[in-house]
C-alpha atoms as a PDB file:
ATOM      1  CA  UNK A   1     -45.789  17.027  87.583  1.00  0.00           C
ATOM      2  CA  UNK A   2     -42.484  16.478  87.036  1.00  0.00           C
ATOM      3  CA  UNK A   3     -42.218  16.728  83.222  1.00  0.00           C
ATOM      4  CA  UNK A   4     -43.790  20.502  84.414  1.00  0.00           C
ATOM      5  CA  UNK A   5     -41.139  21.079  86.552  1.00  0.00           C
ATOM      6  CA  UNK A   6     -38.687  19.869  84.157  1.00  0.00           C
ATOM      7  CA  UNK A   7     -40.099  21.929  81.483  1.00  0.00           C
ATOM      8  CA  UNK A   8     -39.935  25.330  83.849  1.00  0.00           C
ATOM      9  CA  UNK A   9     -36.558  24.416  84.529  1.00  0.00           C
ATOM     10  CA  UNK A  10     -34.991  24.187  81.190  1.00  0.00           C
ATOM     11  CA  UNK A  11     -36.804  27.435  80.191  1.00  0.00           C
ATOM     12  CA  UNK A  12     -35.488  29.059  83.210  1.00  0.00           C
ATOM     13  CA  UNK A  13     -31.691  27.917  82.164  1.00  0.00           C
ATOM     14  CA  UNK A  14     -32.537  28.923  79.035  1.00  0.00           C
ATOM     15  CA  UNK A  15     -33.311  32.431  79.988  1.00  0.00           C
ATOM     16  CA  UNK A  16     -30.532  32.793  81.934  1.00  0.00           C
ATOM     17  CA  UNK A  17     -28.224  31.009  79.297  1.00  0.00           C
ATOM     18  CA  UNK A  18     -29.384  34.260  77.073  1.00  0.00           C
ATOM     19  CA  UNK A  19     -29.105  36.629  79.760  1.00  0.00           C
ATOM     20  CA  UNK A  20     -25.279  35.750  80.655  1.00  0.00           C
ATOM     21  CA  UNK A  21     -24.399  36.236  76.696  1.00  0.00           C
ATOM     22  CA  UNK A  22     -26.350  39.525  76.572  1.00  0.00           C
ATOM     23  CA  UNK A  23     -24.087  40.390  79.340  1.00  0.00           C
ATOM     24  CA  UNK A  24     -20.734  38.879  77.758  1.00  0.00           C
ATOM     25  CA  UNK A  25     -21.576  41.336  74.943  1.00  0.00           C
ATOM     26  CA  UNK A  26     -22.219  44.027  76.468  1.00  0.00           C
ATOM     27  CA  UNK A  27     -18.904  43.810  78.560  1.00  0.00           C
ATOM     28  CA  UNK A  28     -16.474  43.053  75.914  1.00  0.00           C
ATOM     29  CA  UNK A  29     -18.797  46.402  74.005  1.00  0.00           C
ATOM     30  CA  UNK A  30     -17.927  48.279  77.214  1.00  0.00           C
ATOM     31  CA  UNK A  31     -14.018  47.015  77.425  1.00  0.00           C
ATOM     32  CA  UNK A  32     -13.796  48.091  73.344  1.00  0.00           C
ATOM     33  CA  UNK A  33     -15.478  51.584  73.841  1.00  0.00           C
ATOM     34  CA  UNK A  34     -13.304  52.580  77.059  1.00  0.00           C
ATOM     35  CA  UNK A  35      -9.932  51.302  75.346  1.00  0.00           C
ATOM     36  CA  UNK A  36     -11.213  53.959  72.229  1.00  0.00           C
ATOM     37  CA  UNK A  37     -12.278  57.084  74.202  1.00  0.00           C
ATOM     38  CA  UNK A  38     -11.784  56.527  78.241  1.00  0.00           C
ATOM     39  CA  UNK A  39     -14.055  55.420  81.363  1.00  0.00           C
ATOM     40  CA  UNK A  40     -15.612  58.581  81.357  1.00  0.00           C
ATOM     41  CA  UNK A  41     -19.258  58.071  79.555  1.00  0.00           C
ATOM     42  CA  UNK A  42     -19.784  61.981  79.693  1.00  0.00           C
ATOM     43  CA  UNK A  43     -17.033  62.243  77.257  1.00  0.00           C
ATOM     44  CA  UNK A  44     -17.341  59.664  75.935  1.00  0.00           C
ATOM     45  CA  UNK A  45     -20.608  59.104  73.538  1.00  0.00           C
ATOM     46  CA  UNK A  46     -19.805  55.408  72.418  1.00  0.00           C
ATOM     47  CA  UNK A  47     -19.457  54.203  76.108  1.00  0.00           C
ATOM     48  CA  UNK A  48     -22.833  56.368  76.938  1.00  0.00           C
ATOM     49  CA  UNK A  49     -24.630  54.727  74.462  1.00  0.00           C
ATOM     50  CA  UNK A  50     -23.455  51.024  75.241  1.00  0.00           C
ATOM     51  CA  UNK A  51     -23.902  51.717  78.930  1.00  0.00           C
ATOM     52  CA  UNK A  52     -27.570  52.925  78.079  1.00  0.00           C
ATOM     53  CA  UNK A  53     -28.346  49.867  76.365  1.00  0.00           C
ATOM     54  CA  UNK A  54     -26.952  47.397  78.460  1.00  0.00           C
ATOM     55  CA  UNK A  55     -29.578  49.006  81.313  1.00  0.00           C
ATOM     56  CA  UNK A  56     -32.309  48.638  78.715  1.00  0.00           C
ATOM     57  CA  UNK A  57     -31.007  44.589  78.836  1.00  0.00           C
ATOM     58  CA  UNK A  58     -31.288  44.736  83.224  1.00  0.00           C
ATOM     59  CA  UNK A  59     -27.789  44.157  83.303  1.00  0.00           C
ATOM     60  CA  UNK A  60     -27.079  45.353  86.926  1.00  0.00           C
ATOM     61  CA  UNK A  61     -25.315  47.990  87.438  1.00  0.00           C
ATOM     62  CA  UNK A  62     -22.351  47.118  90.092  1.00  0.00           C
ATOM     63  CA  UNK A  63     -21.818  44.736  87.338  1.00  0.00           C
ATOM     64  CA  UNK A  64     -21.857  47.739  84.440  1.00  0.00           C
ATOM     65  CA  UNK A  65     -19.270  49.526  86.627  1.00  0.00           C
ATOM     66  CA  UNK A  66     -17.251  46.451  87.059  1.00  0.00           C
ATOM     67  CA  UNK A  67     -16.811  46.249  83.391  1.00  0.00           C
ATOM     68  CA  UNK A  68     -15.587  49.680  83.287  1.00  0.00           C
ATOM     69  CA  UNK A  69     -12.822  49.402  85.890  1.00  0.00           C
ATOM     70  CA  UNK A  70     -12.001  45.684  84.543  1.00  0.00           C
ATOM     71  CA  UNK A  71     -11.601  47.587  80.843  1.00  0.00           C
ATOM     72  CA  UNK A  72      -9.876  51.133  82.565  1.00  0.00           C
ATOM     73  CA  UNK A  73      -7.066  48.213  84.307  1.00  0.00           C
ATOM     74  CA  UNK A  74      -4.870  45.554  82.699  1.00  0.00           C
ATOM     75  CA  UNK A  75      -7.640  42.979  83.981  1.00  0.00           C
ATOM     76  CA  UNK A  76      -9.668  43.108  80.563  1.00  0.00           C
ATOM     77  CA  UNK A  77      -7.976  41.102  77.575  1.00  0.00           C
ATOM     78  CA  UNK A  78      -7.827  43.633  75.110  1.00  0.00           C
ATOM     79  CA  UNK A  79     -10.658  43.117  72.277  1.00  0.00           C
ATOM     80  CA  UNK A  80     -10.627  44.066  69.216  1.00  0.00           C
ATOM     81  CA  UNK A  81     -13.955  44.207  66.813  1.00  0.00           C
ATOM     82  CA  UNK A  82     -13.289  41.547  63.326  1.00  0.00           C
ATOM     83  CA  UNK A  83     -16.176  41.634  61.192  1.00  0.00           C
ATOM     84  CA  UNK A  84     -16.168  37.993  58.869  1.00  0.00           C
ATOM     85  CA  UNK A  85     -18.163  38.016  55.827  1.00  0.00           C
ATOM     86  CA  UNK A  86     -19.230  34.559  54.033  1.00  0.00           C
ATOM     87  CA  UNK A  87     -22.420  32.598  51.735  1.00  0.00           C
ATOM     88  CA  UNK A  88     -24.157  30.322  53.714  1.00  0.00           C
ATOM     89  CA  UNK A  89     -25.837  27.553  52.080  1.00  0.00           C
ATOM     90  CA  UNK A  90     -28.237  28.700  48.931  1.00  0.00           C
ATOM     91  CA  UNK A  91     -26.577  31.648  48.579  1.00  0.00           C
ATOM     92  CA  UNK A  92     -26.961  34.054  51.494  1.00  0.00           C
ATOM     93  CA  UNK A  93     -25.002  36.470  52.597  1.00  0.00           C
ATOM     94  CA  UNK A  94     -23.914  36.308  55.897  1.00  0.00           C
ATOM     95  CA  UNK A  95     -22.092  38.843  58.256  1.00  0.00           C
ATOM     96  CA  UNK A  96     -20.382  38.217  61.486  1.00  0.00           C
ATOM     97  CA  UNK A  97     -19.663  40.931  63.763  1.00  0.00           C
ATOM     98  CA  UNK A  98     -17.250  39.774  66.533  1.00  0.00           C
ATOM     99  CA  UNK A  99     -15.212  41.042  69.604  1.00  0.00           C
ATOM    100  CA  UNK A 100     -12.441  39.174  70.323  1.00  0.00           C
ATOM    101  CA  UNK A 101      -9.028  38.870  72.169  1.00  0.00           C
ATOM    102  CA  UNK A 102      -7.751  35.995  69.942  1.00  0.00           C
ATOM    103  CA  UNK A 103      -8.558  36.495  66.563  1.00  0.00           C
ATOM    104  CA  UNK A 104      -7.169  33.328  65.592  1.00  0.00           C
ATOM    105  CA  UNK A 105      -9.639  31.736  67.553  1.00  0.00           C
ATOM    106  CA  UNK A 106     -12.691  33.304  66.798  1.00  0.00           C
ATOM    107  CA  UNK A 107     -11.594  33.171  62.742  1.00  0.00           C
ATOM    108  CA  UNK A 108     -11.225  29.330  62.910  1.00  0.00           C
ATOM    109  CA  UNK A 109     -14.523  29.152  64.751  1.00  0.00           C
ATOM    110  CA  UNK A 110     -16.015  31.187  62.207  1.00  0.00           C
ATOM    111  CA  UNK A 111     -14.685  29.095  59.710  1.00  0.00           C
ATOM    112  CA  UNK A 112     -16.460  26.064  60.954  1.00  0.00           C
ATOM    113  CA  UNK A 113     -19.434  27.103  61.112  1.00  0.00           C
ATOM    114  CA  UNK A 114     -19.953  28.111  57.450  1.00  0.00           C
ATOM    115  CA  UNK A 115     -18.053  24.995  56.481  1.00  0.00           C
ATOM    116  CA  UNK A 116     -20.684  22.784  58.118  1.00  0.00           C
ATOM    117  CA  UNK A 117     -23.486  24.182  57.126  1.00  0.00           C
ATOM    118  CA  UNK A 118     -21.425  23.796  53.452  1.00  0.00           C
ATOM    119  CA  UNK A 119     -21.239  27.960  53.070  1.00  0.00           C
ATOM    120  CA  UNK A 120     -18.328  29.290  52.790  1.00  0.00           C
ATOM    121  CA  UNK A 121     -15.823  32.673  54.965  1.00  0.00           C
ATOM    122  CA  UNK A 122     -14.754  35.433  52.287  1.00  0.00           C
ATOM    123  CA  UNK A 123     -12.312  37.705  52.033  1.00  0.00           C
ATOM    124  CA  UNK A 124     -13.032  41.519  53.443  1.00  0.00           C
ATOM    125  CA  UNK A 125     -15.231  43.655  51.990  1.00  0.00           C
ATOM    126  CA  UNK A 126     -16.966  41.153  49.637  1.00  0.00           C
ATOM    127  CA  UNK A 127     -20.216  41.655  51.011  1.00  0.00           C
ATOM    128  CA  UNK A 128     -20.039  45.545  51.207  1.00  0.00           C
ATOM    129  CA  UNK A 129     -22.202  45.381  47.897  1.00  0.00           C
ATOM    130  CA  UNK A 130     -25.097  43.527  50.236  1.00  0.00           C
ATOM    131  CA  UNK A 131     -24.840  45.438  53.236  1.00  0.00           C
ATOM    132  CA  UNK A 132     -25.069  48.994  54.471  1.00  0.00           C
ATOM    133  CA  UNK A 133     -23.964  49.931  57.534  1.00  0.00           C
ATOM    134  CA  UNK A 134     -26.796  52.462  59.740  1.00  0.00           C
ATOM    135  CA  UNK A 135     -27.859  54.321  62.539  1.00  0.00           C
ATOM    136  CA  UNK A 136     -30.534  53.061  64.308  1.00  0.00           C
ATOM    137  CA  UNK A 137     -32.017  54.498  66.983  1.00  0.00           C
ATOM    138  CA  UNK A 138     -35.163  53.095  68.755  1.00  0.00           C
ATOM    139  CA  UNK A 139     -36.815  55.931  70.999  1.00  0.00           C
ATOM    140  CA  UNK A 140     -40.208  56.594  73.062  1.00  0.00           C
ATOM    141  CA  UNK A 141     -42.817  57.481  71.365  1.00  0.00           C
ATOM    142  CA  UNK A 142     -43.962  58.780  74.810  1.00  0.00           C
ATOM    143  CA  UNK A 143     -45.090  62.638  74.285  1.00  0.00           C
ATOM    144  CA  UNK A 144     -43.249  62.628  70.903  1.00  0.00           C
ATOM    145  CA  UNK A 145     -45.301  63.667  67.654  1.00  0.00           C
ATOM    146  CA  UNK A 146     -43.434  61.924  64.737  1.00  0.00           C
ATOM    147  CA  UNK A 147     -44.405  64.567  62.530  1.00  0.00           C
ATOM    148  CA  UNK A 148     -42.646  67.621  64.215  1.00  0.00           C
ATOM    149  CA  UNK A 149     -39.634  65.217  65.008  1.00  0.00           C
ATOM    150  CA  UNK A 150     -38.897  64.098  61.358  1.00  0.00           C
ATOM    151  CA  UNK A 151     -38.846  68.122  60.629  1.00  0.00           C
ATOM    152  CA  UNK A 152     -36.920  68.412  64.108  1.00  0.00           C
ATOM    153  CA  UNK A 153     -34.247  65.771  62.916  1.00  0.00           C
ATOM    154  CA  UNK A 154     -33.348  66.653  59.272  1.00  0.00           C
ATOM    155  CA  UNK A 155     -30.410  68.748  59.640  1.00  0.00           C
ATOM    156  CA  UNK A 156     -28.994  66.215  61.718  1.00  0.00           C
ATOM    157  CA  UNK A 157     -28.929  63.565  59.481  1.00  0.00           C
ATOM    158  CA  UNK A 158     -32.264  62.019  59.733  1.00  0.00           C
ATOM    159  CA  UNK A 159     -33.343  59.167  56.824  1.00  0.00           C
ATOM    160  CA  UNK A 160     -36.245  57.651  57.899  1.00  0.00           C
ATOM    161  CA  UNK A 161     -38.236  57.634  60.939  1.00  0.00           C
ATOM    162  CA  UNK A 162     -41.135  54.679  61.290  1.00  0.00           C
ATOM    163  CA  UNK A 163     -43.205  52.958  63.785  1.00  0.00           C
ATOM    164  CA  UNK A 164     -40.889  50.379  65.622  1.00  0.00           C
ATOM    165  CA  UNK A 165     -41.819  47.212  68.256  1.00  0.00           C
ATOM    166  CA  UNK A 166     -44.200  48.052  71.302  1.00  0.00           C
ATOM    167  CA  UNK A 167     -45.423  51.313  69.790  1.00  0.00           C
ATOM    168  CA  UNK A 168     -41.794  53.054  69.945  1.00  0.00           C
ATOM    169  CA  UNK A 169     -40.626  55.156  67.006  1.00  0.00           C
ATOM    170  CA  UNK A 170     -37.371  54.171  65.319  1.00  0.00           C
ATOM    171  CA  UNK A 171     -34.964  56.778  63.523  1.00  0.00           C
ATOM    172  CA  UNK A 172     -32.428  55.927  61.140  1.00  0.00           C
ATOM    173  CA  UNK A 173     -29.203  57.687  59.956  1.00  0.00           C
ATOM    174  CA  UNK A 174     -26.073  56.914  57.397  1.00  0.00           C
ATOM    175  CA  UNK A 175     -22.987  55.220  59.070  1.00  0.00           C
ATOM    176  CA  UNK A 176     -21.053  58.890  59.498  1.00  0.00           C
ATOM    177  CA  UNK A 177     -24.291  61.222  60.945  1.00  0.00           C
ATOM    178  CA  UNK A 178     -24.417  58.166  63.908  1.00  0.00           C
ATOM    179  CA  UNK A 179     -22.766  60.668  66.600  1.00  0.00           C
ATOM    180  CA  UNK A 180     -24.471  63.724  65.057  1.00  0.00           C
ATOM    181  CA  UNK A 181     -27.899  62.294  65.698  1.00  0.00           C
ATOM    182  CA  UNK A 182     -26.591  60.639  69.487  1.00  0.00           C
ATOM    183  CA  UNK A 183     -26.096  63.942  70.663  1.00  0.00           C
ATOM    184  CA  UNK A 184     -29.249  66.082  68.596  1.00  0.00           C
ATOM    185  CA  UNK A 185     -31.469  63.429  70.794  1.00  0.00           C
ATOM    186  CA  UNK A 186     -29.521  63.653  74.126  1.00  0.00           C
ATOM    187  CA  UNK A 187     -29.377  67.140  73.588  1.00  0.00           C
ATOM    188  CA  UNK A 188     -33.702  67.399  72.735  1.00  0.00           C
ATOM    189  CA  UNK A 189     -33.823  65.260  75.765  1.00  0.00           C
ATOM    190  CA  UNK A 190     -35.361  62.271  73.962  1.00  0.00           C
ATOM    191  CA  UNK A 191     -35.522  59.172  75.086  1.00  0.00           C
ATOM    192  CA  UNK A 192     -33.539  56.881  73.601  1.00  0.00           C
ATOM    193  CA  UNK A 193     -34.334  53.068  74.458  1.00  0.00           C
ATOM    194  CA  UNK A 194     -31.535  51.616  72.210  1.00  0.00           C
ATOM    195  CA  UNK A 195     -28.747  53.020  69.654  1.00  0.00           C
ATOM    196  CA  UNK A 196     -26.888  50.904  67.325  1.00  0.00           C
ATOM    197  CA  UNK A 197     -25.228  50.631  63.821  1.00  0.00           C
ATOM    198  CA  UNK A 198     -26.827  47.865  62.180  1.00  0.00           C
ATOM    199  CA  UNK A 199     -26.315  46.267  58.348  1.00  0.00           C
ATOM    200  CA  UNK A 200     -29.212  46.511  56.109  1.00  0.00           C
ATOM    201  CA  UNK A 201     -29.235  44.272  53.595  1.00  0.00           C
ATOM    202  CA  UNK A 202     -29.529  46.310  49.861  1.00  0.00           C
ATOM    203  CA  UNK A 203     -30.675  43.029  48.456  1.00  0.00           C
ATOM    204  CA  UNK A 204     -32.099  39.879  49.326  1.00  0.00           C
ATOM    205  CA  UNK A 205     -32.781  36.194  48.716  1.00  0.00           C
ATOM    206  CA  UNK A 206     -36.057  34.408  49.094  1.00  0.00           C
ATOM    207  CA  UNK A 207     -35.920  30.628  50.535  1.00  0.00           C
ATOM    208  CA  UNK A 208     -38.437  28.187  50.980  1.00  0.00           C
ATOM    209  CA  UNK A 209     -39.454  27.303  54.439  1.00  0.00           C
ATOM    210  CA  UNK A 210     -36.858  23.903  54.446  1.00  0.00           C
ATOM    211  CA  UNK A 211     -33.698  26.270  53.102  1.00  0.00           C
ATOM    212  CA  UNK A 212     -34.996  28.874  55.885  1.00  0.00           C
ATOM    213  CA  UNK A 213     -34.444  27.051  58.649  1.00  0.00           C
ATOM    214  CA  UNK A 214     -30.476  25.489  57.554  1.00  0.00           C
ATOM    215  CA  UNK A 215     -30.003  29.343  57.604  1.00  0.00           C
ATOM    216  CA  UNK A 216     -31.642  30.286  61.209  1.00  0.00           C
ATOM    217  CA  UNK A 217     -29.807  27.003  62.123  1.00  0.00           C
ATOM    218  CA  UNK A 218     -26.596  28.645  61.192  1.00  0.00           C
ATOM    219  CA  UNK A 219     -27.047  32.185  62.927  1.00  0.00           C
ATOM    220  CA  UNK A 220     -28.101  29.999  65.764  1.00  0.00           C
ATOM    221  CA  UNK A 221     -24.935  28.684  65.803  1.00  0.00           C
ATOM    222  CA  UNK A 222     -22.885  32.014  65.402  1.00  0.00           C
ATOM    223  CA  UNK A 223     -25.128  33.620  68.068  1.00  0.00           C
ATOM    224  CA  UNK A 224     -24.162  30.756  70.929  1.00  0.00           C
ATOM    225  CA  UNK A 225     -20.673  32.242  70.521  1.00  0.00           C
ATOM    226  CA  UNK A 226     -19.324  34.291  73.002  1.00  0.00           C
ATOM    227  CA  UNK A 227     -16.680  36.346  70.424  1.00  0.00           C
ATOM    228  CA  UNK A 228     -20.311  37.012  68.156  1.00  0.00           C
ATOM    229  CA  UNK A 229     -21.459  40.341  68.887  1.00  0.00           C
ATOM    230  CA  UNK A 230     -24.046  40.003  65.451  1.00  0.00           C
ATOM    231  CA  UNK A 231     -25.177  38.473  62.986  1.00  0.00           C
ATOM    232  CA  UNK A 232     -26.862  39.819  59.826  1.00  0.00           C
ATOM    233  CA  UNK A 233     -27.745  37.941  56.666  1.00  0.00           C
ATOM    234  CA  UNK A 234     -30.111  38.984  53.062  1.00  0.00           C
ATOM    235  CA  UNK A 235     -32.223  36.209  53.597  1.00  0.00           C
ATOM    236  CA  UNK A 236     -36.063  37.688  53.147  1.00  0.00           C
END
Protein backbone atom coordinates (compact mmCIF):
# COMPACT_ATOMS: atom_id res chain seq x y z
CA UNK A 1 0.00 0.00 0.00
CA UNK A 2 2.47 2.30 0.35
CA UNK A 3 4.61 1.71 -2.77
CA UNK A 4 0.75 2.64 -4.31
CA UNK A 5 0.66 5.64 -2.61
CA UNK A 6 4.10 6.45 -3.44
CA UNK A 7 3.56 5.68 -6.98
CA UNK A 8 0.23 8.14 -7.13
CA UNK A 9 2.27 10.62 -5.59
CA UNK A 10 5.16 10.97 -7.87
CA UNK A 11 2.72 10.89 -10.85
CA UNK A 12 0.75 13.55 -9.27
CA UNK A 13 4.14 15.83 -8.89
CA UNK A 14 4.81 14.87 -12.07
CA UNK A 15 1.69 16.27 -13.53
CA UNK A 16 1.91 19.22 -11.84
CA UNK A 17 5.76 19.56 -12.53
CA UNK A 18 4.38 19.71 -16.39
CA UNK A 19 1.56 21.82 -15.66
CA UNK A 20 3.71 24.74 -13.91
CA UNK A 21 6.13 24.73 -17.20
CA UNK A 22 3.10 24.78 -19.54
CA UNK A 23 2.26 27.77 -17.57
CA UNK A 24 5.93 29.36 -17.45
CA UNK A 25 5.54 29.23 -21.26
CA UNK A 26 2.67 30.46 -21.76
CA UNK A 27 3.45 33.59 -19.53
CA UNK A 28 6.75 34.55 -20.83
CA UNK A 29 4.48 33.88 -24.66
CA UNK A 30 2.00 36.35 -23.14
CA UNK A 31 4.82 38.97 -21.68
CA UNK A 32 6.58 38.69 -25.51
CA UNK A 33 3.22 39.22 -27.45
CA UNK A 34 2.00 42.31 -25.21
CA UNK A 35 5.61 44.01 -25.34
CA UNK A 36 5.02 43.54 -29.56
CA UNK A 37 1.40 44.76 -30.03
CA UNK A 38 -0.26 45.88 -26.44
CA UNK A 39 -2.59 44.21 -23.63
CA UNK A 40 -5.39 44.55 -25.74
CA UNK A 41 -6.07 40.84 -27.35
CA UNK A 42 -8.84 42.45 -29.66
CA UNK A 43 -6.11 44.24 -31.36
CA UNK A 44 -3.95 42.34 -30.90
CA UNK A 45 -4.06 38.77 -32.90
CA UNK A 46 -0.72 37.26 -31.45
CA UNK A 47 -1.86 37.85 -27.77
CA UNK A 48 -5.52 36.38 -28.88
CA UNK A 49 -4.11 33.45 -30.09
CA UNK A 50 -1.62 32.72 -27.09
CA UNK A 51 -4.38 33.62 -24.66
CA UNK A 52 -6.66 31.00 -26.56
CA UNK A 53 -4.25 28.38 -26.18
CA UNK A 54 -3.14 28.78 -22.85
CA UNK A 55 -7.18 28.15 -21.93
CA UNK A 56 -7.00 25.07 -24.13
CA UNK A 57 -3.86 24.10 -21.42
CA UNK A 58 -6.58 25.03 -18.09
CA UNK A 59 -4.34 27.63 -17.21
CA UNK A 60 -6.72 29.73 -14.97
CA UNK A 61 -7.66 32.65 -15.91
CA UNK A 62 -6.98 35.30 -12.89
CA UNK A 63 -3.67 33.84 -13.56
CA UNK A 64 -3.91 34.63 -17.65
CA UNK A 65 -4.81 38.21 -16.65
CA UNK A 66 -2.05 38.41 -14.19
CA UNK A 67 0.39 37.76 -16.90
CA UNK A 68 -0.99 40.49 -18.87
CA UNK A 69 -0.76 43.27 -16.28
CA UNK A 70 2.74 41.71 -15.00
CA UNK A 71 3.87 42.10 -19.00
CA UNK A 72 1.68 45.76 -19.54
CA UNK A 73 4.04 47.01 -16.03
CA UNK A 74 7.79 47.05 -15.40
CA UNK A 75 7.13 43.77 -13.22
CA UNK A 76 7.85 41.33 -16.27
CA UNK A 77 11.70 40.95 -17.19
CA UNK A 78 11.62 41.76 -20.63
CA UNK A 79 11.97 38.47 -22.94
CA UNK A 80 13.13 38.22 -25.92
CA UNK A 81 12.56 34.96 -28.35
CA UNK A 82 16.53 33.28 -29.41
CA UNK A 83 16.08 30.42 -31.54
CA UNK A 84 19.63 27.99 -31.19
CA UNK A 85 20.23 25.61 -33.87
CA UNK A 86 22.78 22.52 -33.35
CA UNK A 87 23.52 18.32 -34.42
CA UNK A 88 22.84 16.22 -31.73
CA UNK A 89 24.54 13.01 -31.59
CA UNK A 90 24.29 10.85 -35.08
CA UNK A 91 23.59 13.63 -36.90
CA UNK A 92 20.25 15.27 -36.10
CA UNK A 93 19.23 18.39 -36.42
CA UNK A 94 18.07 20.02 -33.57
CA UNK A 95 16.19 23.40 -32.99
CA UNK A 96 15.70 25.29 -29.83
CA UNK A 97 13.14 27.83 -29.57
CA UNK A 98 13.62 29.91 -26.36
CA UNK A 99 12.24 33.00 -24.42
CA UNK A 100 14.51 34.50 -22.36
CA UNK A 101 15.54 37.61 -20.26
CA UNK A 102 19.27 36.64 -20.11
CA UNK A 103 20.42 35.39 -23.19
CA UNK A 104 23.68 34.67 -21.86
CA UNK A 105 22.19 32.31 -19.70
CA UNK A 106 19.97 30.42 -21.65
CA UNK A 107 22.94 30.25 -24.62
CA UNK A 108 25.41 28.63 -22.13
CA UNK A 109 22.66 26.28 -21.02
CA UNK A 110 22.02 25.46 -24.45
CA UNK A 111 25.45 24.87 -24.98
CA UNK A 112 25.63 22.16 -22.42
CA UNK A 113 23.26 20.29 -23.33
CA UNK A 114 24.42 19.47 -26.89
CA UNK A 115 27.93 19.20 -25.52
CA UNK A 116 26.92 16.31 -23.26
CA UNK A 117 25.07 14.47 -25.27
CA UNK A 118 28.51 15.06 -27.65
CA UNK A 119 26.27 17.25 -30.43
CA UNK A 120 27.22 20.26 -31.05
CA UNK A 121 25.29 24.59 -31.02
CA UNK A 122 25.69 26.22 -34.64
CA UNK A 123 25.79 29.32 -35.88
CA UNK A 124 22.25 31.03 -37.15
CA UNK A 125 20.54 29.96 -39.88
CA UNK A 126 22.45 26.67 -40.47
CA UNK A 127 19.57 24.59 -40.13
CA UNK A 128 17.17 26.77 -42.28
CA UNK A 129 17.94 24.09 -45.09
CA UNK A 130 16.17 21.34 -42.53
CA UNK A 131 13.44 23.27 -41.27
CA UNK A 132 10.43 25.21 -42.47
CA UNK A 133 8.74 27.35 -40.46
CA UNK A 134 4.38 26.87 -40.63
CA UNK A 135 1.07 27.64 -39.68
CA UNK A 136 -0.62 25.23 -37.90
CA UNK A 137 -3.83 25.41 -36.85
CA UNK A 138 -5.70 22.54 -35.04
CA UNK A 139 -9.62 23.18 -35.20
CA UNK A 140 -13.07 21.24 -34.43
CA UNK A 141 -14.10 19.13 -36.66
CA UNK A 142 -17.47 19.71 -34.88
CA UNK A 143 -20.17 20.62 -37.76
CA UNK A 144 -17.24 21.29 -40.17
CA UNK A 145 -17.18 19.33 -43.63
CA UNK A 146 -13.43 19.26 -44.63
CA UNK A 147 -14.35 19.26 -48.09
CA UNK A 148 -16.21 22.69 -48.36
CA UNK A 149 -13.51 24.13 -45.88
CA UNK A 150 -10.36 23.26 -47.98
CA UNK A 151 -12.40 25.18 -50.97
CA UNK A 152 -13.47 27.78 -48.14
CA UNK A 153 -9.70 28.33 -47.13
CA UNK A 154 -7.70 28.62 -50.41
CA UNK A 155 -7.57 32.20 -50.97
CA UNK A 156 -6.40 32.58 -47.62
CA UNK A 157 -3.48 30.73 -47.79
CA UNK A 158 -4.51 27.26 -47.11
CA UNK A 159 -1.71 24.19 -47.84
CA UNK A 160 -2.99 21.29 -46.48
CA UNK A 161 -5.79 20.40 -44.34
CA UNK A 162 -5.77 16.59 -42.69
CA UNK A 163 -7.26 14.62 -39.97
CA UNK A 164 -5.43 15.66 -36.66
CA UNK A 165 -5.48 13.93 -32.81
CA UNK A 166 -9.03 13.15 -31.24
CA UNK A 167 -10.85 13.44 -34.55
CA UNK A 168 -10.01 17.35 -34.98
CA UNK A 169 -9.00 18.66 -38.40
CA UNK A 170 -5.65 20.42 -38.70
CA UNK A 171 -4.91 23.29 -41.35
CA UNK A 172 -1.65 24.35 -42.37
CA UNK A 173 -0.28 27.61 -43.92
CA UNK A 174 3.36 29.16 -45.05
CA UNK A 175 5.16 31.25 -42.29
CA UNK A 176 3.73 34.82 -43.90
CA UNK A 177 -0.30 33.71 -44.60
CA UNK A 178 -0.16 32.77 -40.44
CA UNK A 179 -2.31 36.08 -39.60
CA UNK A 180 -4.26 35.86 -42.88
CA UNK A 181 -5.63 32.46 -41.98
CA UNK A 182 -6.03 33.63 -37.82
CA UNK A 183 -8.45 36.02 -38.81
CA UNK A 184 -10.34 34.01 -42.16
CA UNK A 185 -11.17 31.37 -39.13
CA UNK A 186 -12.11 33.91 -36.38
CA UNK A 187 -13.87 35.68 -38.87
CA UNK A 188 -15.94 32.04 -40.29
CA UNK A 189 -16.39 31.60 -36.63
CA UNK A 190 -14.39 28.36 -36.47
CA UNK A 191 -13.21 26.92 -33.75
CA UNK A 192 -9.87 27.01 -33.27
CA UNK A 193 -8.44 24.62 -30.42
CA UNK A 194 -4.74 25.62 -30.94
CA UNK A 195 -2.62 28.00 -33.41
CA UNK A 196 1.01 27.87 -33.73
CA UNK A 197 4.07 28.23 -36.10
CA UNK A 198 5.82 25.09 -35.95
CA UNK A 199 9.24 23.75 -37.94
CA UNK A 200 8.75 20.93 -40.25
CA UNK A 201 11.53 19.15 -40.89
CA UNK A 202 12.22 19.02 -45.10
CA UNK A 203 14.40 16.06 -44.39
CA UNK A 204 15.06 13.49 -42.01
CA UNK A 205 17.29 10.89 -40.37
CA UNK A 206 16.37 7.37 -39.45
CA UNK A 207 17.96 5.91 -36.02
CA UNK A 208 17.82 2.70 -34.55
CA UNK A 209 15.85 2.27 -31.43
CA UNK A 210 19.37 2.66 -29.03
CA UNK A 211 20.42 6.14 -31.08
CA UNK A 212 16.53 7.10 -30.63
CA UNK A 213 16.40 7.30 -27.28
CA UNK A 214 20.17 9.50 -26.66
CA UNK A 215 18.03 11.87 -28.87
CA UNK A 216 14.51 11.90 -26.82
CA UNK A 217 17.03 11.95 -23.88
CA UNK A 218 18.32 15.20 -25.16
CA UNK A 219 14.91 17.07 -25.98
CA UNK A 220 14.08 15.79 -22.58
CA UNK A 221 16.61 17.73 -21.33
CA UNK A 222 15.92 21.02 -23.36
CA UNK A 223 12.19 20.66 -22.53
CA UNK A 224 12.88 20.70 -18.42
CA UNK A 225 14.12 24.23 -19.16
CA UNK A 226 12.21 27.00 -18.25
CA UNK A 227 13.85 29.59 -21.16
CA UNK A 228 12.72 26.38 -23.84
CA UNK A 229 9.63 27.32 -25.42
CA UNK A 230 10.34 24.17 -28.28
CA UNK A 231 12.05 21.84 -29.45
CA UNK A 232 12.07 20.36 -32.98
CA UNK A 233 14.52 17.89 -34.47
CA UNK A 234 14.60 15.59 -38.25
CA UNK A 235 14.84 12.56 -36.46
CA UNK A 236 12.06 10.05 -38.22
Amino acid sequence: MGRAFEARRSRKEKRWDMMSKTFTKYGREIAIAVKQGGADPEINARLRMVVQNARQANMPKDRIENAIKKASSKEEGNFEEIVYEGYGPHGVAVLVECATDNPTRTVAMVRMHFNRSNGSLGKSGSLDFIFQRKGIFTISSQGVNKDDLELELIDFGLEEIYDGDEGNFVVQTSFTDFGIMQKALEDKKINVINAKLARIPLSTATLNDEQAEEILDLIDKFEEEDDVQAVYHNMV
